[in-house]
N, C-alpha and C. Protein backbone atom coordinates (compact mmCIF):
# COMPACT_ATOMS: atom_id res chain seq x y z
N UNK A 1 86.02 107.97 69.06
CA UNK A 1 87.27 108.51 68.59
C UNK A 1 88.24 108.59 69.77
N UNK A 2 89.21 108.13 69.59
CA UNK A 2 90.67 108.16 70.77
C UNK A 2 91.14 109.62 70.56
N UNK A 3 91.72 109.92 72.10
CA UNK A 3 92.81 111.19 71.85
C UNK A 3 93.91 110.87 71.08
N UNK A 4 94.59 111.98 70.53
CA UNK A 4 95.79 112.40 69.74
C UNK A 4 96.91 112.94 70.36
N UNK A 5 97.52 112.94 71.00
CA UNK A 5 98.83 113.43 71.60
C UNK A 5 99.74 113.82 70.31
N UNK A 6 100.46 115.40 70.28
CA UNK A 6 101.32 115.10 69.33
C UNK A 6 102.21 115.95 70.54
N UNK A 7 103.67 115.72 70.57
CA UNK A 7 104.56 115.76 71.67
C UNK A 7 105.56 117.39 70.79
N UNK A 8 104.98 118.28 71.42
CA UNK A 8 105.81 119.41 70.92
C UNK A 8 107.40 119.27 71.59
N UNK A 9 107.50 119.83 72.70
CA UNK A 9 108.80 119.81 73.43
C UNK A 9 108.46 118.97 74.17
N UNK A 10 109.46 118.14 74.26
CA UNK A 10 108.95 116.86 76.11
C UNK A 10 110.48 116.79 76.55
N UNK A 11 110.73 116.58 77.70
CA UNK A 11 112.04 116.44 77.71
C UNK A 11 111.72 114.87 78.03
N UNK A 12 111.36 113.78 77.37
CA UNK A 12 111.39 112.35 77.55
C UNK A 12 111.82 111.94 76.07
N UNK A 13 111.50 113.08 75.33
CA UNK A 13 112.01 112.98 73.98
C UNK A 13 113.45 113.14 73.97
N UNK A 14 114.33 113.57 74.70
CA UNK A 14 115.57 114.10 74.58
C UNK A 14 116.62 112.60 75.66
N UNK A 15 115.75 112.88 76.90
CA UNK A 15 116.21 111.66 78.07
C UNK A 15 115.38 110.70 78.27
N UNK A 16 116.30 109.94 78.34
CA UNK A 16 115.14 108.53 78.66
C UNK A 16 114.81 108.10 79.70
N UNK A 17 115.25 109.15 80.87
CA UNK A 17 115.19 108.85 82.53
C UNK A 17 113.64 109.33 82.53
N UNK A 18 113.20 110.13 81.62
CA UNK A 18 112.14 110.77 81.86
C UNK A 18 110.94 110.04 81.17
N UNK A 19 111.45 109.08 80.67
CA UNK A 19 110.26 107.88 80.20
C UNK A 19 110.19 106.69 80.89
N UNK A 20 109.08 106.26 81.23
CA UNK A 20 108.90 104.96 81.80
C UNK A 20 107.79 104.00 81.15
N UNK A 21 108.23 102.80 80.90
CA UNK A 21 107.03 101.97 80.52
C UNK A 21 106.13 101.24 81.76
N UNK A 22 104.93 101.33 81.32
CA UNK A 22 103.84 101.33 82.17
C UNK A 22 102.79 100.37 81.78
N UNK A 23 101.84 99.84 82.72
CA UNK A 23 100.91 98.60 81.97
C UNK A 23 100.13 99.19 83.11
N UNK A 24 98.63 99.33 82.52
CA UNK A 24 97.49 99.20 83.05
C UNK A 24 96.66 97.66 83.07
N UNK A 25 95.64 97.65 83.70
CA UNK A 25 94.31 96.77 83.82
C UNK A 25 93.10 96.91 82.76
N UNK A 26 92.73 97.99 82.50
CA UNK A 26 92.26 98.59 81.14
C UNK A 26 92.87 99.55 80.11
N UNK A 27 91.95 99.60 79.09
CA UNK A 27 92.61 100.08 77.92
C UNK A 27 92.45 101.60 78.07
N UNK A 28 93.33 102.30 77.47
CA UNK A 28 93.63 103.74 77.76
C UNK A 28 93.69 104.35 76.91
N UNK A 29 93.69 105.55 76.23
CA UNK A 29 93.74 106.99 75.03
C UNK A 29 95.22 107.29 75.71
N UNK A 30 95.80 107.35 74.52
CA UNK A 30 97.31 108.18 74.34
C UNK A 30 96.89 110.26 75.10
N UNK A 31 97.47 110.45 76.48
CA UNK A 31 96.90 111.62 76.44
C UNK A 31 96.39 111.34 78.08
N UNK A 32 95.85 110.47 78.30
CA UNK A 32 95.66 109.94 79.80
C UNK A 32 97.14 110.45 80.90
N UNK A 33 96.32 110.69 81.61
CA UNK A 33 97.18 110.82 82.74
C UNK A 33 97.05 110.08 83.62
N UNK A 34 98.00 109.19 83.96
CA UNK A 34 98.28 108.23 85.13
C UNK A 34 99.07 108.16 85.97
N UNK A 35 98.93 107.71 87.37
CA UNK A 35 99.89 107.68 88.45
C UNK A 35 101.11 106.18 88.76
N UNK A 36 101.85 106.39 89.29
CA UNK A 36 102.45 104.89 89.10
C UNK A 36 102.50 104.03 90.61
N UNK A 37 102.25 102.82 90.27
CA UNK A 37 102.24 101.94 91.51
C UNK A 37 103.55 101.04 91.45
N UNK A 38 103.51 100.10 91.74
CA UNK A 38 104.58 99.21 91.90
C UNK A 38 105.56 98.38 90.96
N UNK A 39 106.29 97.57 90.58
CA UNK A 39 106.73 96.87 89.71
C UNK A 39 106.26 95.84 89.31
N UNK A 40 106.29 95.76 87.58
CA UNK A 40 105.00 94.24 87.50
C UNK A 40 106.17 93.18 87.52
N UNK A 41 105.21 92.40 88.17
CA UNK A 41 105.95 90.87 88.25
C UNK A 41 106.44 90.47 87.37
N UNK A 42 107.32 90.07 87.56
CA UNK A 42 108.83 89.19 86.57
C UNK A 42 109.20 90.37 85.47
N UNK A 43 108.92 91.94 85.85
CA UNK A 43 109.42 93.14 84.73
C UNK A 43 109.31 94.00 85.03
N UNK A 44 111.27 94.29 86.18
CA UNK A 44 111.47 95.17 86.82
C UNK A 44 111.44 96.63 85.99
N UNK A 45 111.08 96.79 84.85
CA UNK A 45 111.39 97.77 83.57
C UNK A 45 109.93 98.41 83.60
N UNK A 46 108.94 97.35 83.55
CA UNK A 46 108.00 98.21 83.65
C UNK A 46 106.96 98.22 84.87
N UNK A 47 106.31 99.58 85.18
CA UNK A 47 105.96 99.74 86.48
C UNK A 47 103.83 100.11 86.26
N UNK A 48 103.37 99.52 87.45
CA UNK A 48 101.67 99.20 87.10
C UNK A 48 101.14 100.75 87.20
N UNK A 49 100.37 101.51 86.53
CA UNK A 49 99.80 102.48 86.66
C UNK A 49 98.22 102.48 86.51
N UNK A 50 97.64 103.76 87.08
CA UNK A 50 96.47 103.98 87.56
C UNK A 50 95.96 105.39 87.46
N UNK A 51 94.79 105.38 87.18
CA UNK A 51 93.91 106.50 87.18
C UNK A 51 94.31 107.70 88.73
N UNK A 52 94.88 108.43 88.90
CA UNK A 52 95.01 109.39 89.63
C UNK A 52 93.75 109.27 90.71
N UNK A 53 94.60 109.27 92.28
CA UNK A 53 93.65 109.24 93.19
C UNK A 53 93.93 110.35 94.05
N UNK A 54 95.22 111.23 93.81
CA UNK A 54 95.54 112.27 95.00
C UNK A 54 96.20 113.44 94.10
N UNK A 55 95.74 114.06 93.32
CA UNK A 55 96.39 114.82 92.15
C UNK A 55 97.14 115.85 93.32
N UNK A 56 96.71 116.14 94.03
CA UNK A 56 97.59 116.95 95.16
C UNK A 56 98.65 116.72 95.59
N UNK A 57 98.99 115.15 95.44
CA UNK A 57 100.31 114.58 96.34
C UNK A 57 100.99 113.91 95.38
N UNK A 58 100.33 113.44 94.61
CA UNK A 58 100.65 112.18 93.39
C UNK A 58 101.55 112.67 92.28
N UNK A 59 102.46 111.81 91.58
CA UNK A 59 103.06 112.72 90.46
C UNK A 59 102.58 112.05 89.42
N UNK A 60 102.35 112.99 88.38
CA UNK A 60 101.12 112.60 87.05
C UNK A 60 101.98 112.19 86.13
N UNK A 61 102.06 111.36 85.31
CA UNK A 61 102.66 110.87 83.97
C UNK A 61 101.76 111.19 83.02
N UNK A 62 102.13 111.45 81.43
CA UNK A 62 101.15 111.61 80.10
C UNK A 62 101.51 109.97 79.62
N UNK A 63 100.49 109.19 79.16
CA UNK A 63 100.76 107.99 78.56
C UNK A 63 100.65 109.02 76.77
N UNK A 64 101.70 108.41 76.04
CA UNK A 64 101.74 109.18 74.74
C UNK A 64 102.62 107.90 73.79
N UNK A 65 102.34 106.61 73.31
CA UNK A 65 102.57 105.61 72.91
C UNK A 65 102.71 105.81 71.62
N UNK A 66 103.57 105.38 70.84
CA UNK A 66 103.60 105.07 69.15
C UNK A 66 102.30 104.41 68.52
N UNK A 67 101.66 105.04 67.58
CA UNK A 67 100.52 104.80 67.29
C UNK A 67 100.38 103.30 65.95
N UNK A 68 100.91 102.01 66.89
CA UNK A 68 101.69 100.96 66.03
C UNK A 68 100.43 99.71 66.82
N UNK A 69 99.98 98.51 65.88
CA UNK A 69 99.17 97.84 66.04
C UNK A 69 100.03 96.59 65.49
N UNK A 70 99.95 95.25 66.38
CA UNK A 70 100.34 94.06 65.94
C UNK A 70 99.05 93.43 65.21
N UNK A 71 99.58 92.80 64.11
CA UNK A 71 99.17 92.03 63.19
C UNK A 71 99.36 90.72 62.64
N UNK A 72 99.82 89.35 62.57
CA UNK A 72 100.42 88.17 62.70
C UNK A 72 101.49 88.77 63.30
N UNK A 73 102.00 89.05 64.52
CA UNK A 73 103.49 89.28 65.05
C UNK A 73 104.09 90.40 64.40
N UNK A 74 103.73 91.23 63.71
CA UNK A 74 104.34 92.27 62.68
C UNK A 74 103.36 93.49 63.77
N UNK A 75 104.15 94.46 63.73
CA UNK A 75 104.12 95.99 64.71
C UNK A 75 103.83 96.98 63.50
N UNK A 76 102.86 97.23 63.12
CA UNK A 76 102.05 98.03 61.95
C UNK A 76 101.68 99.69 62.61
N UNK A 77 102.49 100.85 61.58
CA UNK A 77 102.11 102.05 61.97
C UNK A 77 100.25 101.99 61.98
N UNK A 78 99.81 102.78 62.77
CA UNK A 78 98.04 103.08 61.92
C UNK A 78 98.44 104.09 61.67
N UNK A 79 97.25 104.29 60.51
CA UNK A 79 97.30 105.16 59.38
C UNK A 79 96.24 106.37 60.34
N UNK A 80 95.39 105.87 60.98
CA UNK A 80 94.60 106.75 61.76
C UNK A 80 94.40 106.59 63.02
N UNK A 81 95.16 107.32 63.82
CA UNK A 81 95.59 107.88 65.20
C UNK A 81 94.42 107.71 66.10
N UNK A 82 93.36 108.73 65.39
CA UNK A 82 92.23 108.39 66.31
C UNK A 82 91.19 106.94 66.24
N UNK A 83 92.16 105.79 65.68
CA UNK A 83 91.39 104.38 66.09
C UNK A 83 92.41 103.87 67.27
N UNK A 84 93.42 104.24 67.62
CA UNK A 84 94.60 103.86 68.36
C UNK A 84 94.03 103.58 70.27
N UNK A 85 94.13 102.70 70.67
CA UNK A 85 93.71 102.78 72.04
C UNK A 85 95.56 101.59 72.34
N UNK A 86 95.91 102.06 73.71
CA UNK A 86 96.98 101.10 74.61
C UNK A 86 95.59 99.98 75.17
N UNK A 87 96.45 99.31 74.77
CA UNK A 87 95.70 98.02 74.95
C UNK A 87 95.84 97.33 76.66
N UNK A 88 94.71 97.16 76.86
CA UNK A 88 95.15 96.68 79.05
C UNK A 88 96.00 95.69 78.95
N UNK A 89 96.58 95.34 79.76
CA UNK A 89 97.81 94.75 80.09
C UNK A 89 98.68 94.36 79.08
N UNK A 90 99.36 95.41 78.89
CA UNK A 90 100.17 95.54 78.02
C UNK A 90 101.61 96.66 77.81
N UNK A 91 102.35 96.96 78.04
CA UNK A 91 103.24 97.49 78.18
C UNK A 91 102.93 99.20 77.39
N UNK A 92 102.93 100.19 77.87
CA UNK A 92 102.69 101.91 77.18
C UNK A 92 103.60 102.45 77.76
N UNK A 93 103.46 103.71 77.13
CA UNK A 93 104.66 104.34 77.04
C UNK A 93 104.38 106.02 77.54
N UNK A 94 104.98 106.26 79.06
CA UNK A 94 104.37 107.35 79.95
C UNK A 94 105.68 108.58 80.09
N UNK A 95 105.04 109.50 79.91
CA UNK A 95 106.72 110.92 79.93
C UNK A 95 106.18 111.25 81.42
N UNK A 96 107.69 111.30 82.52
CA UNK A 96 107.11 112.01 83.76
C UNK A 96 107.30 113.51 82.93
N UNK A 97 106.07 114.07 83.49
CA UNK A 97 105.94 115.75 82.95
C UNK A 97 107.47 116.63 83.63
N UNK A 98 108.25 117.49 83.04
CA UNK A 98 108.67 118.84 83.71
C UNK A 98 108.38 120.21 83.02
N UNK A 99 108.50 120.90 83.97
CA UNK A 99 108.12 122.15 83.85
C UNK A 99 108.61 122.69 82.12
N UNK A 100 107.97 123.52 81.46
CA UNK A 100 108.63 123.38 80.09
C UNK A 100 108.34 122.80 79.01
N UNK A 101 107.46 121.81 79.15
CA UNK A 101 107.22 120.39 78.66
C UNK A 101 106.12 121.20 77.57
N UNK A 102 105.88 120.62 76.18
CA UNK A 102 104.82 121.08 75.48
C UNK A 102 104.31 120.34 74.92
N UNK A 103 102.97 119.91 75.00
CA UNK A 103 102.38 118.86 73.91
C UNK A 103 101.06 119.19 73.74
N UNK A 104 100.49 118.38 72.67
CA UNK A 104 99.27 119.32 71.87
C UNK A 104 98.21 117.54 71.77
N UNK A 105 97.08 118.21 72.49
CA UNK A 105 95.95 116.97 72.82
C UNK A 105 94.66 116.98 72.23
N UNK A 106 94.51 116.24 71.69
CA UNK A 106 93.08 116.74 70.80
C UNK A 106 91.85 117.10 71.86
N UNK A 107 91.02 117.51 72.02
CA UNK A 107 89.79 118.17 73.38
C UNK A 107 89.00 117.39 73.29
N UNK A 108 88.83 115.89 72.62
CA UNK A 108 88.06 114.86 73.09
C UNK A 108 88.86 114.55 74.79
N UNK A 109 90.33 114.38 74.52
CA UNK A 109 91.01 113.86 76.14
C UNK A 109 90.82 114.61 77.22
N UNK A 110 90.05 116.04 77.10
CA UNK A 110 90.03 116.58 78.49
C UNK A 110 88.38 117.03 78.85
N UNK A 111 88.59 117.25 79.52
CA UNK A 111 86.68 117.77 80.46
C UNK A 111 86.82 118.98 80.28
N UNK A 112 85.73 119.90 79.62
CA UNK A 112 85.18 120.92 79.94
C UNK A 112 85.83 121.81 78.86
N UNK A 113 85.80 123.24 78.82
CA UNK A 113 86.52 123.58 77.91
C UNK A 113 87.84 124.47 78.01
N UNK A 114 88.47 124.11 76.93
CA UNK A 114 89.59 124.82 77.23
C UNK A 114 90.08 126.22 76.81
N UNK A 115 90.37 127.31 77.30
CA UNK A 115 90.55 128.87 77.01
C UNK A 115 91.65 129.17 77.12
N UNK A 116 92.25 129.56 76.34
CA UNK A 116 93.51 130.49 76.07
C UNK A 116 94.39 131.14 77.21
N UNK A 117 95.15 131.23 78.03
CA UNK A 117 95.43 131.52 79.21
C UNK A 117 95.52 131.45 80.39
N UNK A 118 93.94 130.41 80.10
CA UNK A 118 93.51 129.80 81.38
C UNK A 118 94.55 128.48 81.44
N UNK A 119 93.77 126.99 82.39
CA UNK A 119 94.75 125.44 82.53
C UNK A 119 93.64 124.31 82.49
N UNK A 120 94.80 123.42 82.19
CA UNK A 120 94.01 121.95 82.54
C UNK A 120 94.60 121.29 83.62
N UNK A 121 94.23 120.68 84.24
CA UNK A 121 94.93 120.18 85.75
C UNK A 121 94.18 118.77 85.75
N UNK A 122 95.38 117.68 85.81
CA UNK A 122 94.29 116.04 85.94
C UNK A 122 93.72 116.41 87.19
N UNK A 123 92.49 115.21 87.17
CA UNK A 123 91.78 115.11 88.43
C UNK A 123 91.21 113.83 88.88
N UNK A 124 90.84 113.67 90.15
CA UNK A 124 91.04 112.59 90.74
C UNK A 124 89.78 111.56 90.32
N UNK A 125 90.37 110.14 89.83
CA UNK A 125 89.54 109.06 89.27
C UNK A 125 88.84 109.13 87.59
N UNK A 126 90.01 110.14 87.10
CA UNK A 126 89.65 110.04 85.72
C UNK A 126 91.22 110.30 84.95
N UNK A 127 91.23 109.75 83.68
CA UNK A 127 92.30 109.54 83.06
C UNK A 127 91.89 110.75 82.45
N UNK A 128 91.84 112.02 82.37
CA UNK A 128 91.47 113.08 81.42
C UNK A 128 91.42 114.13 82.41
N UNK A 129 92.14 115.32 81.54
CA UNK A 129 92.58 116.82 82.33
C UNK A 129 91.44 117.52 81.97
N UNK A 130 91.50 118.21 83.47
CA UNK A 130 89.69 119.01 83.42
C UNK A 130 90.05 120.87 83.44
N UNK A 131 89.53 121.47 82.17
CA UNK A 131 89.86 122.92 82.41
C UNK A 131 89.82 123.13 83.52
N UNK A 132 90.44 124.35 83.64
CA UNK A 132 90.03 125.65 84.69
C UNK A 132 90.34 126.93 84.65
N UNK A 133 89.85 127.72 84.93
CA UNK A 133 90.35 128.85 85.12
C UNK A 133 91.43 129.66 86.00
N UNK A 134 91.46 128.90 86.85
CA UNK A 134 92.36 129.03 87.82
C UNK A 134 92.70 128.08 88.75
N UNK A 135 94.42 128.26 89.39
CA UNK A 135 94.86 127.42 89.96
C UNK A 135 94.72 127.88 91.70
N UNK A 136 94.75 126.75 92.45
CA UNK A 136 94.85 127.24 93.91
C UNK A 136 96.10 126.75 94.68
N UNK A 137 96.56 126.19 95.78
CA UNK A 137 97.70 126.63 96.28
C UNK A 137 98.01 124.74 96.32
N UNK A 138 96.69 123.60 96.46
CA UNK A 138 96.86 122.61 96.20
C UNK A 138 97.21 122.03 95.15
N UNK A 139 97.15 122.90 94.14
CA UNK A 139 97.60 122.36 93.08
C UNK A 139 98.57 121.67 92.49
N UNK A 140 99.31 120.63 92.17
CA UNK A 140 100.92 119.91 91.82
C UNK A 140 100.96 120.18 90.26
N UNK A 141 100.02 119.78 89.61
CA UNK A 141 100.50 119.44 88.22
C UNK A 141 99.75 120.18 87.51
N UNK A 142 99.72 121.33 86.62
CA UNK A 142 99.09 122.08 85.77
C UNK A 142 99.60 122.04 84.76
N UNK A 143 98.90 122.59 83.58
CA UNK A 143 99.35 122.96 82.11
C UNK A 143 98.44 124.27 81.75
N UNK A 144 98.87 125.01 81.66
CA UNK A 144 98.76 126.57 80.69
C UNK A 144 98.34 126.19 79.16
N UNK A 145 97.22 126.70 78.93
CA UNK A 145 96.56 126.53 77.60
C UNK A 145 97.77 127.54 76.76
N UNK A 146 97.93 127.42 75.81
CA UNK A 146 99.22 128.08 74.89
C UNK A 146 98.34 128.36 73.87
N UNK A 147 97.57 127.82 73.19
CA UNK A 147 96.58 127.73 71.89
C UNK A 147 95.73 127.14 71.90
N UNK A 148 94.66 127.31 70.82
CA UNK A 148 93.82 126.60 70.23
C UNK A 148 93.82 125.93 69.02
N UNK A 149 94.05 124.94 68.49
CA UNK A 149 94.57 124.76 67.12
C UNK A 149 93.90 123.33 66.81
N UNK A 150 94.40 122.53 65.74
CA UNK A 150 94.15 121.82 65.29
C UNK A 150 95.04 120.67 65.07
N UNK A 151 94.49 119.65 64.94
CA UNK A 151 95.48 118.47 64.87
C UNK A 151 94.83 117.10 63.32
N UNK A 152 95.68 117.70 62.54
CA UNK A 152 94.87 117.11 60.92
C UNK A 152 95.19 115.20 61.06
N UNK A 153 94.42 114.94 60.31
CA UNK A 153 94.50 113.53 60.06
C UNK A 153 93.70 113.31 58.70
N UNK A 154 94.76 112.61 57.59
CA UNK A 154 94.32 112.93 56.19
C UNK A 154 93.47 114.47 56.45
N UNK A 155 92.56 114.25 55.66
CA UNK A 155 91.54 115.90 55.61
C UNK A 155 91.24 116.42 56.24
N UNK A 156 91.15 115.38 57.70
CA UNK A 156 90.25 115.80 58.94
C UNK A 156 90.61 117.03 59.78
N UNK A 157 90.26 118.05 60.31
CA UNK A 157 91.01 118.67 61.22
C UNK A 157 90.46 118.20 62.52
N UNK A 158 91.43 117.93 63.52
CA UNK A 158 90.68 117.65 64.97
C UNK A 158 90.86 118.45 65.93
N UNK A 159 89.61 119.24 66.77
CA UNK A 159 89.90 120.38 67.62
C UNK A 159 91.26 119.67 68.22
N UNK A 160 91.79 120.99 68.66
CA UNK A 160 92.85 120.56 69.97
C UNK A 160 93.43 121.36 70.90
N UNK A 161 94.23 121.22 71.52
CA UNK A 161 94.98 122.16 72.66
C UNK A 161 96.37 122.02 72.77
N UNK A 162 96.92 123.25 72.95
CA UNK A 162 98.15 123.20 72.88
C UNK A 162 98.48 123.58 74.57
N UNK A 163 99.31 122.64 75.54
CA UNK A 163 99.55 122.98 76.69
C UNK A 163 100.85 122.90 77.26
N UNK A 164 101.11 123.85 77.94
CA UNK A 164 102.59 123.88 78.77
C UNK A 164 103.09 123.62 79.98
N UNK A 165 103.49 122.53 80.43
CA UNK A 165 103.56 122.24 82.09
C UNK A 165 104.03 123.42 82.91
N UNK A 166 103.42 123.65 83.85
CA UNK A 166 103.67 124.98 84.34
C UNK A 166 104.07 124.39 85.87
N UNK A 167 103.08 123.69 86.17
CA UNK A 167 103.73 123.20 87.26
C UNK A 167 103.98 121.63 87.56
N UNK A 168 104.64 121.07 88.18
CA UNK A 168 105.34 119.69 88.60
C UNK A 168 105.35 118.99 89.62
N UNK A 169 105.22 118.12 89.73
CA UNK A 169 104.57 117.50 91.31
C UNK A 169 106.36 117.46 91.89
């Protein structure tokens, strides 16, 4: 099953300075957090990203893509979110986080568990935010657990988390 991103407040939803398109080497879950490298060849628009290697120094992007599948050349909604993967080399669609920011991730995308008050903070060499209980002074990029809730699909309910960027690289 793929993560679910559903985008409460983002400010990438509002500005588009705050979105960037991005292409990985492998395939990725909507909900990944990635870092950005350089410009891909012959497409100054979109820029190569990567699994987080310095969450301390690095600034984190959410990949959170339209959940749309090509079919003879035709761009098809899916009907179910959690079959959805960004396909490797291929153009996705990444919000730089700011402070404020709210979006709700199903708890397949993160490590460990998540508690009410406590955070999730990416970490280094994995596309997936790892609870914690607490933050320390290295920290750049956090999110504040807000809730526990659910994220439906037809009947299904899918655990999830509701999180708030608290802090910003």
């Amino acid at each position: 099953m793929s993560t679910i991103v559903n985008l409460n407040l983002m400010a990438g939803t509002k500005v588009d300075s705050f979105l960037q398109s991005v292409q990985l080497t492998e395939s990725v879950d909507n909900g990944s957090f990635v870092v950005l490298g350089g410009v891909l060849a012959n497409n100054p628009d979109v820029r190569v990203a990567t699994k987080p290697t310095a969450v301390t120094t690095q600034e984190v992007l959410l990949v959170a893509s339209p959940e749309l599948v090509e079919v003879n050349g035709y761009r098809i909604d899916l009907s179910d979110p959690t079959l959805f993967t960004n396909p490797a080399n291929k153009p996705a669609r990444a919000f730089h986080l700011k402070k404020g920011d709210t979006f709700t991730i199903t708890d397949v995308g993160l490590d460990g568990v998540s508690v009410v008050g406590q955070y999730v903070i990416p970490q280094d060499g994995s596309y997936k935010g790892i609870a914690t209980s607490k933050l320390d002074a290295t920290t750049c990029v956090a999110f504040l657990v807000l809730e526990k809730t659910n994220i439906s699909v037809g009947r299904t309910r899918i655990p999830a988390t509701k999180l708030q960027v608290v802090k910003e690289a």
